[in-house]
Structure formats: C-alpha cells, structure tokens
PDB file of N, CA and C in Angstrom:
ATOM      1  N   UNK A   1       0.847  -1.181   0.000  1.00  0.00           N
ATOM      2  CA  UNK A   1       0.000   0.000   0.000  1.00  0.00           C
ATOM      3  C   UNK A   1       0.895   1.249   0.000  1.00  0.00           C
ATOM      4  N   UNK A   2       0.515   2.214  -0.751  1.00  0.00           N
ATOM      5  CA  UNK A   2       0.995   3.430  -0.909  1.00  0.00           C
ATOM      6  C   UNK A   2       1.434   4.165   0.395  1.00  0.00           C
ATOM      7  N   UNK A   3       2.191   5.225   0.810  1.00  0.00           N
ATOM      8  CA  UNK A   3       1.724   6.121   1.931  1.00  0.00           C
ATOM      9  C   UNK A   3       1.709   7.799   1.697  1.00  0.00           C
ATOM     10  N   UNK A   4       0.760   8.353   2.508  1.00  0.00           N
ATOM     11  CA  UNK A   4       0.416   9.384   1.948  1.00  0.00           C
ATOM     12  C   UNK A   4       1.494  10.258   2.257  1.00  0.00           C
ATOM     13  N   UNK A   5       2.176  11.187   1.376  1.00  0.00           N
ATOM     14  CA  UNK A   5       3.384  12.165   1.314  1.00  0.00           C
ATOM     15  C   UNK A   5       2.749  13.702   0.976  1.00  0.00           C
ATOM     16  N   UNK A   6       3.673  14.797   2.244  1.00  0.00           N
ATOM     17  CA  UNK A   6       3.646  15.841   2.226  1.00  0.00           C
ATOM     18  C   UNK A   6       4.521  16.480   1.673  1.00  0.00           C
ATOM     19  N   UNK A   7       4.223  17.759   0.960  1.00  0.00           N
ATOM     20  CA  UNK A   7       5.604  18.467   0.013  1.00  0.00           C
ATOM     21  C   UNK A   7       5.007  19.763   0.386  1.00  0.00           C
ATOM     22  N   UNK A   8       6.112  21.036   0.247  1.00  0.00           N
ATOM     23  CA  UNK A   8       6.437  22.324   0.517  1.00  0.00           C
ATOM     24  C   UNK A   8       6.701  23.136  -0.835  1.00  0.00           C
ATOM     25  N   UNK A   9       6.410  23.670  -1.739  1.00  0.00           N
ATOM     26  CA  UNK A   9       6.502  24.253  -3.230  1.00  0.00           C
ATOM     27  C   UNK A   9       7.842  24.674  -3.136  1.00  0.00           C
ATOM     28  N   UNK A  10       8.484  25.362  -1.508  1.00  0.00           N
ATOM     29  CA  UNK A  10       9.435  25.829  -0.999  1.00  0.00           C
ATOM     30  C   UNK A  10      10.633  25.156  -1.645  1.00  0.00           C
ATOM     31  N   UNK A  11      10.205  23.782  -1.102  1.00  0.00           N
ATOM     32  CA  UNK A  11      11.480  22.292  -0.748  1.00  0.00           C
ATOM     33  C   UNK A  11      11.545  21.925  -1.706  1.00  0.00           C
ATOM     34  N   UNK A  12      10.829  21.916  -2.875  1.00  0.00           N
ATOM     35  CA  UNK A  12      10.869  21.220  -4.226  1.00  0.00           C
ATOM     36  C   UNK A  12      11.830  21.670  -5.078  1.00  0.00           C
ATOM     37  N   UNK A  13      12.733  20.805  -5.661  1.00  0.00           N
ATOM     38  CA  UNK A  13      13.704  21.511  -7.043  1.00  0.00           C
ATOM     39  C   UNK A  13      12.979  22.073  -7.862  1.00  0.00           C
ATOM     40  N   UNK A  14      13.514  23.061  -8.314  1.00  0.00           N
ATOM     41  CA  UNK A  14      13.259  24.440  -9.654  1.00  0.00           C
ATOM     42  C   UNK A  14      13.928  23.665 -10.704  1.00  0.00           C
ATOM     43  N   UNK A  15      13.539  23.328 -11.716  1.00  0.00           N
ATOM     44  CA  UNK A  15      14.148  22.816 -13.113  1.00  0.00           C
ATOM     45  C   UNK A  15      13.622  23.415 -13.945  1.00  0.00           C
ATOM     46  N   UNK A  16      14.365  23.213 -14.960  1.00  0.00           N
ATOM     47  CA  UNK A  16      14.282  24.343 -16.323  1.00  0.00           C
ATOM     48  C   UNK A  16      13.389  23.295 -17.078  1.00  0.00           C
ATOM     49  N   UNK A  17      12.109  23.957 -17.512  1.00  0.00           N
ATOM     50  CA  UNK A  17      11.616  23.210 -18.474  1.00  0.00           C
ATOM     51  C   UNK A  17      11.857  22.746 -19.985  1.00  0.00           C
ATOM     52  N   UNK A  18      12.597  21.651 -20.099  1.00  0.00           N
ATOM     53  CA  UNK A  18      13.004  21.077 -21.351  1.00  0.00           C
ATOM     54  C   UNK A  18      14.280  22.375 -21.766  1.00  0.00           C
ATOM     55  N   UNK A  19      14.559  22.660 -23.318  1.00  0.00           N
ATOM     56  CA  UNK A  19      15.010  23.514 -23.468  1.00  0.00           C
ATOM     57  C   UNK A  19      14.178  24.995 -23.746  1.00  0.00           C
ATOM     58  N   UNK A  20      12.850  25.501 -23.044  1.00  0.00           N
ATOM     59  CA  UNK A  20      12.461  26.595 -22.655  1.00  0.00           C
ATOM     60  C   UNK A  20      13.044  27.385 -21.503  1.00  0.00           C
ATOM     61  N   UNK A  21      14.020  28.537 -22.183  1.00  0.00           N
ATOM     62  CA  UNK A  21      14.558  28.918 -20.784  1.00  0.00           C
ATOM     63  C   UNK A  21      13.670  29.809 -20.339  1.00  0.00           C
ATOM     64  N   UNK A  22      12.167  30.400 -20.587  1.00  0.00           N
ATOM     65  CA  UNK A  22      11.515  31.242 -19.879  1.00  0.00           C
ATOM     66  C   UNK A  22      10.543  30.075 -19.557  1.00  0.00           C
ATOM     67  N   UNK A  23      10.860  29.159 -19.079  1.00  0.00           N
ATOM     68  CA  UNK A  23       9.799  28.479 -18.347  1.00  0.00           C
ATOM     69  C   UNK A  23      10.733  27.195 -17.081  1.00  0.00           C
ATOM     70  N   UNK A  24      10.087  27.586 -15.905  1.00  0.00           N
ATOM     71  CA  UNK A  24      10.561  26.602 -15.117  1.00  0.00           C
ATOM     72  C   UNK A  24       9.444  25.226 -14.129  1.00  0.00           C
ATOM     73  N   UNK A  25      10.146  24.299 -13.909  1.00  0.00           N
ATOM     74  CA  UNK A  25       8.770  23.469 -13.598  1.00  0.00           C
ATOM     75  C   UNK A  25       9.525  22.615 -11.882  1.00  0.00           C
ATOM     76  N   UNK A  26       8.133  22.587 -11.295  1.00  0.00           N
ATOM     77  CA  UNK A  26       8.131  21.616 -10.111  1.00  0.00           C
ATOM     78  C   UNK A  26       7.462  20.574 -10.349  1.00  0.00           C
ATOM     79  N   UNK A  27       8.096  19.084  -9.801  1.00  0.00           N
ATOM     80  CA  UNK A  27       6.963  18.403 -10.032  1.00  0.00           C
ATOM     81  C   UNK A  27       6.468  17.680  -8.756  1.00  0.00           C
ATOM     82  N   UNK A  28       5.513  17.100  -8.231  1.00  0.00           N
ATOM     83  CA  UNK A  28       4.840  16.386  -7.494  1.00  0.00           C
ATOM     84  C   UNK A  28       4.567  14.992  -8.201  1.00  0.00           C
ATOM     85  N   UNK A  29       5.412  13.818  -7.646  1.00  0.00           N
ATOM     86  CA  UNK A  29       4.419  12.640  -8.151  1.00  0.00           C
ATOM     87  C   UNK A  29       4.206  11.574  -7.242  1.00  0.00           C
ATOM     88  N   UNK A  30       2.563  11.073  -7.730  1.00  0.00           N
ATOM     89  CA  UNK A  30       2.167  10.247  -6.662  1.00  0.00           C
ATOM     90  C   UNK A  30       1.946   9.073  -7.565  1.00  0.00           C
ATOM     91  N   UNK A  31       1.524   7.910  -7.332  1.00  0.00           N
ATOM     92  CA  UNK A  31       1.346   7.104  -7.343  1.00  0.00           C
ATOM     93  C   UNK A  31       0.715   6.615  -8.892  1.00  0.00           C
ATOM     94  N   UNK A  32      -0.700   7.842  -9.593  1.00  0.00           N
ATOM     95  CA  UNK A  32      -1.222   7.567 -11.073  1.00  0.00           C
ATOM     96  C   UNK A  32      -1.156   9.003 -11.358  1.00  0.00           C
ATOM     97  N   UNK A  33      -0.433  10.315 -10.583  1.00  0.00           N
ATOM     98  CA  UNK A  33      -0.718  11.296 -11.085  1.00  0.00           C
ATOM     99  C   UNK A  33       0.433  12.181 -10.664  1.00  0.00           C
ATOM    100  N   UNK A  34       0.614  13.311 -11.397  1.00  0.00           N
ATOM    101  CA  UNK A  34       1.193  14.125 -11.336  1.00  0.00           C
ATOM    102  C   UNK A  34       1.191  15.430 -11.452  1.00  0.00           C
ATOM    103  N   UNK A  35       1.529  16.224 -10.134  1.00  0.00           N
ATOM    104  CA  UNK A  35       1.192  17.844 -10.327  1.00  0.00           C
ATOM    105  C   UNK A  35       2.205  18.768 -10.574  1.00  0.00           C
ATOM    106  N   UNK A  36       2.430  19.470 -11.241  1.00  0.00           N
ATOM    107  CA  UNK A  36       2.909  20.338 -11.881  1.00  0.00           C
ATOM    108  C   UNK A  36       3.372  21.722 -11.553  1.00  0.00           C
ATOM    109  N   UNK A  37       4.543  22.575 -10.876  1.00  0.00           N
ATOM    110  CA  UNK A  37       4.276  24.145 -10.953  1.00  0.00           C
ATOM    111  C   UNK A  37       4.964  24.616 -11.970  1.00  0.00           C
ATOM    112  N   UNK A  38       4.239  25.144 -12.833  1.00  0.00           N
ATOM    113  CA  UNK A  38       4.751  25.862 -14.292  1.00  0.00           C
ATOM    114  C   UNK A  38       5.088  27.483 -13.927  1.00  0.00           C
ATOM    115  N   UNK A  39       5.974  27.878 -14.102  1.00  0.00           N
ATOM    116  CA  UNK A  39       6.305  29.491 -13.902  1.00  0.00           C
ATOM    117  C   UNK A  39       6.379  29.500 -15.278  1.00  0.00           C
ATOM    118  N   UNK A  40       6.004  30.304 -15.795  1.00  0.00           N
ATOM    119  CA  UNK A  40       6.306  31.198 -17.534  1.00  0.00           C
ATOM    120  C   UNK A  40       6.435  32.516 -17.827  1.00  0.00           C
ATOM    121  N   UNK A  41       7.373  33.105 -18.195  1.00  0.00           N
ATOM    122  CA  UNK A  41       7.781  34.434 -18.459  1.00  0.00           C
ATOM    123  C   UNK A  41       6.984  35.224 -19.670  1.00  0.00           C
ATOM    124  N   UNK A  42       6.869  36.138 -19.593  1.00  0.00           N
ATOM    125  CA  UNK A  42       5.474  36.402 -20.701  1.00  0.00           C
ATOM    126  C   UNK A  42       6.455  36.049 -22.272  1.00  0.00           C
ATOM    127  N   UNK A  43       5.729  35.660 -23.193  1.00  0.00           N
ATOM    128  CA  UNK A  43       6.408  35.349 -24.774  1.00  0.00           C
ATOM    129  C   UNK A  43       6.315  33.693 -24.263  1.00  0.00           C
ATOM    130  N   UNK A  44       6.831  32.604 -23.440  1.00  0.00           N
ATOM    131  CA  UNK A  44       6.988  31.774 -23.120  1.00  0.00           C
ATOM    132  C   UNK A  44       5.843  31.006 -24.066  1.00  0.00           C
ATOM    133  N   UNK A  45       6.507  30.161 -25.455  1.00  0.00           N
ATOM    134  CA  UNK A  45       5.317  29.307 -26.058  1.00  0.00           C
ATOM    135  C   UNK A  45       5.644  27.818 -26.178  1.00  0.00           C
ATOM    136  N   UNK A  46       4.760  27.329 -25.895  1.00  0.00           N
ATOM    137  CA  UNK A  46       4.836  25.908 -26.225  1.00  0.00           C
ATOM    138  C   UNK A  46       4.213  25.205 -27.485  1.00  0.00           C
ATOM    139  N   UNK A  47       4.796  24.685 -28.384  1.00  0.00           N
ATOM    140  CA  UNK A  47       4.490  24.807 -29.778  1.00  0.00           C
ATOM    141  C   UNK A  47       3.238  23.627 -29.739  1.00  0.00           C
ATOM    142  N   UNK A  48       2.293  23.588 -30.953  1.00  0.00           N
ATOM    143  CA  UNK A  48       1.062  22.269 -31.007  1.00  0.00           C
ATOM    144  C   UNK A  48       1.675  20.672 -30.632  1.00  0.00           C
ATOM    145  N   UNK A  49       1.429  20.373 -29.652  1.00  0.00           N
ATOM    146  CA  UNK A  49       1.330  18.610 -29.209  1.00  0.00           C
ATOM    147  C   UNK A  49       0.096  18.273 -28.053  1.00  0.00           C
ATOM    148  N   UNK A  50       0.560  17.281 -28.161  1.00  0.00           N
ATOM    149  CA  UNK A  50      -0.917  16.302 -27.232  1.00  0.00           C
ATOM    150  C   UNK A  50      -0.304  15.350 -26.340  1.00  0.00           C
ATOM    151  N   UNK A  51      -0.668  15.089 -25.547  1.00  0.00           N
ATOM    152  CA  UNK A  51      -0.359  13.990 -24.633  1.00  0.00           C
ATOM    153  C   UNK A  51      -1.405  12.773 -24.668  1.00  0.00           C
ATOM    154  N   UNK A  52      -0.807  11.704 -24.415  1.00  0.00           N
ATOM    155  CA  UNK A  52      -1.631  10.270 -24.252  1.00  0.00           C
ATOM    156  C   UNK A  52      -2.727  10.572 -23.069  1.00  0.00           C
ATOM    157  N   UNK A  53      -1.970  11.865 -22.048  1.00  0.00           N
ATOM    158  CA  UNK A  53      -3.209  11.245 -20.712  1.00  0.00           C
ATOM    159  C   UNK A  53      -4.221  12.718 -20.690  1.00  0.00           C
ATOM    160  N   UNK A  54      -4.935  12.770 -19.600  1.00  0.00           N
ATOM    161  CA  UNK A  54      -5.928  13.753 -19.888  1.00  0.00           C
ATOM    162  C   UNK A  54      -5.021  15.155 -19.018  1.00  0.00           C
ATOM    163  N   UNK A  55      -5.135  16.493 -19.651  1.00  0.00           N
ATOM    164  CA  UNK A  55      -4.499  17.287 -18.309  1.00  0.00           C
ATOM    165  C   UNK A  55      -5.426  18.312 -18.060  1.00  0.00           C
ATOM    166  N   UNK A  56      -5.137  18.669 -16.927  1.00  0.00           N
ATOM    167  CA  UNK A  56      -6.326  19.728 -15.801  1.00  0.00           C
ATOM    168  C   UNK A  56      -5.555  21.168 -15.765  1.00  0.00           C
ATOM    169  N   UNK A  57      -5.478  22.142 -16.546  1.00  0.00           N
ATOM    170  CA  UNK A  57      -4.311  23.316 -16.251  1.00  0.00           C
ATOM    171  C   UNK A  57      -5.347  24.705 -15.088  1.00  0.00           C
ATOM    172  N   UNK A  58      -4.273  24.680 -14.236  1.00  0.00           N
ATOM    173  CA  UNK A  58      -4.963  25.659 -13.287  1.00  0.00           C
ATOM    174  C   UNK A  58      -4.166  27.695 -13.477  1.00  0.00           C
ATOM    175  N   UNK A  59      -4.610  27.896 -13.937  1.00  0.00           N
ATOM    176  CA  UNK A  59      -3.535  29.374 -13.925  1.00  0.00           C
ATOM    177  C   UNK A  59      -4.221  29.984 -12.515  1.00  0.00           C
ATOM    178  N   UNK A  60      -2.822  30.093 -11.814  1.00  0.00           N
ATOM    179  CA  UNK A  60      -2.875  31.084 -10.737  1.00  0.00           C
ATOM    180  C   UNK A  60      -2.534  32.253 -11.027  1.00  0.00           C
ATOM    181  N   UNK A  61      -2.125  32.430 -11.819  1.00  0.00           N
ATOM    182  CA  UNK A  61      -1.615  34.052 -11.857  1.00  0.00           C
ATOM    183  C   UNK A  61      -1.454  34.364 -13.125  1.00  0.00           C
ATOM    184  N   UNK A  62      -1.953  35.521 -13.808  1.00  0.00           N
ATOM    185  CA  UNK A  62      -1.097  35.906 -14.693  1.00  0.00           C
ATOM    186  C   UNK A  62      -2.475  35.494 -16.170  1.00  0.00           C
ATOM    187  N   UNK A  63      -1.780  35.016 -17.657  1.00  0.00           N
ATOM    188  CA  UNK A  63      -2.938  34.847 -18.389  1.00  0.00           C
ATOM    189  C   UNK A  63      -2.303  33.814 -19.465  1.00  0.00           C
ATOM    190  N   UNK A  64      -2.963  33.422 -20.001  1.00  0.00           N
ATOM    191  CA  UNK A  64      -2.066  31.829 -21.294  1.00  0.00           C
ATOM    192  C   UNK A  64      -3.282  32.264 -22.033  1.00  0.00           C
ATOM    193  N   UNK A  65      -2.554  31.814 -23.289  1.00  0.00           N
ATOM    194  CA  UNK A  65      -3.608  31.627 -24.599  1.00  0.00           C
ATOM    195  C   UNK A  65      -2.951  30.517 -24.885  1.00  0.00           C
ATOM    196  N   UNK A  66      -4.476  29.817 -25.054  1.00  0.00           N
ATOM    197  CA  UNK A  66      -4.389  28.224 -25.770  1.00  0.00           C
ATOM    198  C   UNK A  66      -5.218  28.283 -27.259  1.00  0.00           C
ATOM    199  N   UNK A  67      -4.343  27.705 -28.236  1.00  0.00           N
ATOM    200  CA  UNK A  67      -5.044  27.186 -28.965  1.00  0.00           C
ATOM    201  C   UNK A  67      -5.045  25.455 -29.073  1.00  0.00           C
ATOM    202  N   UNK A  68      -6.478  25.419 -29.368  1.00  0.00           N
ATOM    203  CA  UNK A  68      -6.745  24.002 -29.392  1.00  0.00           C
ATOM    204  C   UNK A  68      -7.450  23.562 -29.880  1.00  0.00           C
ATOM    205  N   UNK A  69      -7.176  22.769 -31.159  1.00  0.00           N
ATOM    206  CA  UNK A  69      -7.654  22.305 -32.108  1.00  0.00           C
ATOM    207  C   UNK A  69      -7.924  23.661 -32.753  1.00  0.00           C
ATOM    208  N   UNK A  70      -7.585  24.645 -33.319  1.00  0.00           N
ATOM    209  CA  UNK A  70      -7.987  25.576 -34.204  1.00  0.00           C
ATOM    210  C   UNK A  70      -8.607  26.511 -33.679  1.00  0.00           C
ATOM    211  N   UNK A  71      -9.153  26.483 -32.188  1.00  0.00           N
ATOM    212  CA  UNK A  71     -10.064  27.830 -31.438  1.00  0.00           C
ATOM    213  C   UNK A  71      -9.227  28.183 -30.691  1.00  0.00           C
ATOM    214  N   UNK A  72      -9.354  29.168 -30.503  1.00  0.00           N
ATOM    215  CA  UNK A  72      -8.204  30.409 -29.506  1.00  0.00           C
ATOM    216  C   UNK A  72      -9.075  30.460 -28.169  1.00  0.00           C
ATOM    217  N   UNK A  73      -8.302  30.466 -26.899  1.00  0.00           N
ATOM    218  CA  UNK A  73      -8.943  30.107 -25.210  1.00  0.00           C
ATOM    219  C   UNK A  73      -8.142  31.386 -24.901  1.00  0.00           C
ATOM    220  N   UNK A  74      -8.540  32.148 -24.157  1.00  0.00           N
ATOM    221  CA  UNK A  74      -7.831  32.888 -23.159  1.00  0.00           C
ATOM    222  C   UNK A  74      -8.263  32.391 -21.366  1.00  0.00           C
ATOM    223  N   UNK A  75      -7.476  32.047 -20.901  1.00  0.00           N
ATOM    224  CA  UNK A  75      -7.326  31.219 -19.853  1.00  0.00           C
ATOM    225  C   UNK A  75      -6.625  32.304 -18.686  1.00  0.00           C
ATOM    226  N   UNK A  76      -7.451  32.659 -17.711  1.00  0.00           N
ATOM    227  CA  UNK A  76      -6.914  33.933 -17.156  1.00  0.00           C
ATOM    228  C   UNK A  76      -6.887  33.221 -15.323  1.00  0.00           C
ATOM    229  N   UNK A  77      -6.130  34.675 -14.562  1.00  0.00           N
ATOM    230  CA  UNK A  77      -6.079  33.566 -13.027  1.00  0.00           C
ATOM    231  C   UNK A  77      -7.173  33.348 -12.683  1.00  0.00           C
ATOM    232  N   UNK A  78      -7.216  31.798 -12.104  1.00  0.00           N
ATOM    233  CA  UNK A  78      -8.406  31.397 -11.256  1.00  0.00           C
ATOM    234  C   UNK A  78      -8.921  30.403 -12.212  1.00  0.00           C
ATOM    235  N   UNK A  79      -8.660  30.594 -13.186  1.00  0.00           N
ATOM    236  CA  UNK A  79      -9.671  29.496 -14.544  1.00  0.00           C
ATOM    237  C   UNK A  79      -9.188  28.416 -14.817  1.00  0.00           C
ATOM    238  N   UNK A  80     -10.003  27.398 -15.341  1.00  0.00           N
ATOM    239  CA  UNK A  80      -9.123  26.269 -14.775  1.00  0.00           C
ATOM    240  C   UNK A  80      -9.427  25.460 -16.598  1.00  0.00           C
ATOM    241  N   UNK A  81      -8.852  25.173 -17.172  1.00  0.00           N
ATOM    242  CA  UNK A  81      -8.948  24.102 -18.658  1.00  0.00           C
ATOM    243  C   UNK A  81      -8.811  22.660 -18.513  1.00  0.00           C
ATOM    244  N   UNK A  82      -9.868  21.605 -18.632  1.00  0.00           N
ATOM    245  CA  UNK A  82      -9.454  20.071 -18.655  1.00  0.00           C
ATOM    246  C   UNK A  82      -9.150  19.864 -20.193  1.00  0.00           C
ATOM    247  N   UNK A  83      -8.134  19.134 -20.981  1.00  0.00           N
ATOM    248  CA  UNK A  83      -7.553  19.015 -22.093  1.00  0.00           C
ATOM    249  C   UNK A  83      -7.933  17.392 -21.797  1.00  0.00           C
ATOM    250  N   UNK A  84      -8.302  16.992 -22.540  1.00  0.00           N
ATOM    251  CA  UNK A  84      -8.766  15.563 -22.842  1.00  0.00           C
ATOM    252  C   UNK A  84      -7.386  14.768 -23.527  1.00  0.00           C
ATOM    253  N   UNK A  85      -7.372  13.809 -23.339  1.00  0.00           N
ATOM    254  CA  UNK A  85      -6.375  13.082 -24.100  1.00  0.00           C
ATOM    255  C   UNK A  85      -6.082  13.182 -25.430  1.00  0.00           C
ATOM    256  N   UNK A  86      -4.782  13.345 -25.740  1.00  0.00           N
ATOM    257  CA  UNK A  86      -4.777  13.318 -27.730  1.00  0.00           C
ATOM    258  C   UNK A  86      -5.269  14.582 -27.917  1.00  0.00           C
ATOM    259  N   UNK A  87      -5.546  15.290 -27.373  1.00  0.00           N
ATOM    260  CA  UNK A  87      -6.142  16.662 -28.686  1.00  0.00           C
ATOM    261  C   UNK A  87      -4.581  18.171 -28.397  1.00  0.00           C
ATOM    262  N   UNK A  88      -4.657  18.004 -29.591  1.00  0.00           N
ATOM    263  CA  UNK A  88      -3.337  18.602 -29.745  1.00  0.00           C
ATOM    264  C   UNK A  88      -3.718  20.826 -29.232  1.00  0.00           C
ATOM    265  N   UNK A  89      -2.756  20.761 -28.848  1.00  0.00           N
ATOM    266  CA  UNK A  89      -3.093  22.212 -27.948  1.00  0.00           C
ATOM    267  C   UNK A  89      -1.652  22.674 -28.053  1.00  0.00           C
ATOM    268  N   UNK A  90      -1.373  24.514 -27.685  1.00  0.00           N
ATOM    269  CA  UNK A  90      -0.536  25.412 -28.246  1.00  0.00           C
ATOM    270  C   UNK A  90      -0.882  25.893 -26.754  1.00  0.00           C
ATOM    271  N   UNK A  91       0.259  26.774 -26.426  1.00  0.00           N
ATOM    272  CA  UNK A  91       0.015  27.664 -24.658  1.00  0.00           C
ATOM    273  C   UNK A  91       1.205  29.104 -25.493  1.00  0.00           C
ATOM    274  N   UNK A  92       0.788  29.942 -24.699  1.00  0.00           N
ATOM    275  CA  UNK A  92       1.924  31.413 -24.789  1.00  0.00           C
ATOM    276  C   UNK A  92       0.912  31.966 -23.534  1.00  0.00           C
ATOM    277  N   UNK A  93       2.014  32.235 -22.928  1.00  0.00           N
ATOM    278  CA  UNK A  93       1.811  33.413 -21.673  1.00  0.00           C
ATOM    279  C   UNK A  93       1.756  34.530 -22.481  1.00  0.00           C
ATOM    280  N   UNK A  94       0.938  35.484 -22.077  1.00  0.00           N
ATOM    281  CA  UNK A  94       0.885  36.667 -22.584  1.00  0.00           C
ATOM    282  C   UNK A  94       1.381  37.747 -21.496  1.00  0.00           C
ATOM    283  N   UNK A  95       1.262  37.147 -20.390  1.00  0.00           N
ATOM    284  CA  UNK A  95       2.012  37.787 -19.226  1.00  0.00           C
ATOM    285  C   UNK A  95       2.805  37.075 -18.480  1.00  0.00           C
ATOM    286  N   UNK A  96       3.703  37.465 -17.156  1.00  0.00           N
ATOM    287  CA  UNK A  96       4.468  36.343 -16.572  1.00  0.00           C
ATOM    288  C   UNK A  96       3.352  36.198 -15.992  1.00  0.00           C
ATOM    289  N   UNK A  97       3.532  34.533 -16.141  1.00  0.00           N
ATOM    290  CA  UNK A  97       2.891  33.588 -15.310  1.00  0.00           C
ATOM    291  C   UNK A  97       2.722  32.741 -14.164  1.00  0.00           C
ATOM    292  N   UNK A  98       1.938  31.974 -13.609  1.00  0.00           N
ATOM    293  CA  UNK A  98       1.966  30.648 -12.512  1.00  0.00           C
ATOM    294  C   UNK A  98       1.003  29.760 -12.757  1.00  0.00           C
ATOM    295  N   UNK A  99       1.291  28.522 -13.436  1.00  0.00           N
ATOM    296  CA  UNK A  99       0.138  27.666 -13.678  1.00  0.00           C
ATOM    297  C   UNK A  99       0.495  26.076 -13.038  1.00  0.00           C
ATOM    298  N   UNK A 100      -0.449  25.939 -12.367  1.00  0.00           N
ATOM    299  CA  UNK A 100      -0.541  24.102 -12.162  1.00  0.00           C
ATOM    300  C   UNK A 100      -1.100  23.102 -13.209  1.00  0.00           C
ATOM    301  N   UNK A 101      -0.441  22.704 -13.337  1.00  0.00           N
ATOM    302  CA  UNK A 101      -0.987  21.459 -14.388  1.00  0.00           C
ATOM    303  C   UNK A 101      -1.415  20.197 -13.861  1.00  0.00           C
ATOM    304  N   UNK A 102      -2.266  19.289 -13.442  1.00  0.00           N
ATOM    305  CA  UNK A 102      -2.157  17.790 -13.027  1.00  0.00           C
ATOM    306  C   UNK A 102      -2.494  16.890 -14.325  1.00  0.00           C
ATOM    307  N   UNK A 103      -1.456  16.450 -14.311  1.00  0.00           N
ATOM    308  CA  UNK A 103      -1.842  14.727 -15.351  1.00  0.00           C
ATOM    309  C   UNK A 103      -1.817  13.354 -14.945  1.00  0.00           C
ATOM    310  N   UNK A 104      -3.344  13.015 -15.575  1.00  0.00           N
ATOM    311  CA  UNK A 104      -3.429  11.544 -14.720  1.00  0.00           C
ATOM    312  C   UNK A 104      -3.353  10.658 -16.127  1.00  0.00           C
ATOM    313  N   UNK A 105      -2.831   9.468 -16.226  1.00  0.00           N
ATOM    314  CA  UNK A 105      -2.115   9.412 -15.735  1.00  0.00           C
ATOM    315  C   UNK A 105      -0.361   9.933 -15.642  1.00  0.00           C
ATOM    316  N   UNK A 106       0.687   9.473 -15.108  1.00  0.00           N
ATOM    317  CA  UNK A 106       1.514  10.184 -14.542  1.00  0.00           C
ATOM    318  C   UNK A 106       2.045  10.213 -16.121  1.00  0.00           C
ATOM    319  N   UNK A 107       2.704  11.705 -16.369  1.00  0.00           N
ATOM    320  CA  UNK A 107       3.777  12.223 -17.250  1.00  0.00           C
ATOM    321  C   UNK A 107       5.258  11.900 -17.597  1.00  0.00           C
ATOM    322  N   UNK A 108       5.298  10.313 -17.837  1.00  0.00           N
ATOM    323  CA  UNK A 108       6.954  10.060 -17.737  1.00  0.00           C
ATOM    324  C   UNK A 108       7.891  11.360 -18.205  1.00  0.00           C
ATOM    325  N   UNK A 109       7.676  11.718 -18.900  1.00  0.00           N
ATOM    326  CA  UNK A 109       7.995  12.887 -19.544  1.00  0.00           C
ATOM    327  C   UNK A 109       8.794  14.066 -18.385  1.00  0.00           C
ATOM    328  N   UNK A 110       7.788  14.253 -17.887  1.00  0.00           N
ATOM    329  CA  UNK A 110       8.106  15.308 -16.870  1.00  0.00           C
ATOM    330  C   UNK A 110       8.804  14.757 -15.585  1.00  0.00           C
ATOM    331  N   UNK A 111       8.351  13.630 -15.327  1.00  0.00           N
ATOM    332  CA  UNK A 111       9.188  12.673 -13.953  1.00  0.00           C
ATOM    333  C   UNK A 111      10.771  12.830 -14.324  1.00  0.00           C
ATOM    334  N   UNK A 112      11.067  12.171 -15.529  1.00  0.00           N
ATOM    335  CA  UNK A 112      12.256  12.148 -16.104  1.00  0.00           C
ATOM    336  C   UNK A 112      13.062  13.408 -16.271  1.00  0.00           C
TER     337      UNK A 112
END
C-alpha cells in the first residue's frame, strides 16, 4: 500500500523546463498522477502537441492563450482548462505567469 506524502513548493527543485529557458517546472508525483508548478515568463510558447493522458491546467496568476484544435482560449487567473487526451493544444503566456498542471495518468515525460 501506498503512503500518503507531504511536500512544501518551498522544498521542491526548480528545473528548467526542457530547453524553454523562460519556463521553469516543479513536479509532485504520486502514485497515477502528477502535479505540476509551471512558472512562464510572458512570450513563453509551447508549440502544437498532445499527450496520451488527460491534463487539468490551473492558472494562478497571470494569463495563457491556448489554442486548441484551431479555437483560440484565453485562460486567465483562477480558470481552470481540462484538455482531454490526444487533442493537440498550443500555450503562450501573454504575461508572466503561474500555472498548475495535473496529469493523470503520470507524465513520464516530466518525472524524467
């Protein structure tokens, strides 16, 4: 059986997301899921892809434009986007940012 684990945003390593240097990421992983702290510097884009699992993006701060599938989202703080599996999606901060992401299931991707 699993056991339940506490984390501090504090205590967590800062890593550079992939080769985006205006974007940095925390990760949280549990057991089928994984949470995410995305910092993004405004211009910060992430070009059209999709993931196998479903993701939940939370912006705390700040504003993202998504396109997805061909419609333009403005996604502002407090608003929250579920992205379904496979459907290919685009992000740019338009301001500096703070967004949580959770993906179930877990993001080898990002663990790694």
């Amino acid at each position: 059986m699993a056991e339940s684990t506490h984390h501090r945003w504090t205590e967590i390593e800062i890593r550079p997301y992939g080769m985006n240097p205006l974007v940095t990421q925390q990760n949280v992983v549990g057991t089928h899921t994984v949470l995410t702290r995305l910092v993004l510097k405004k211009g910060a884009h992430f070009h059209g892809h999709y993931h196998d699992n479903e993701e939940i993006s939370h912006v705390v701060e700040g504003s993202l434009q998504f396109l997805i599938e061909g419609k333009e989202l403005l996604v502002g703080a407090g608003e929250i986007l579920c992205i379904p599996p496979r459907v290919i999606h685009e992000v740019v901060a338009l301001e500096d940012s703070v967004a949580l992401e959770i993906c179930n299931l877990t993001r080898q991707d990002w663990v790694d």
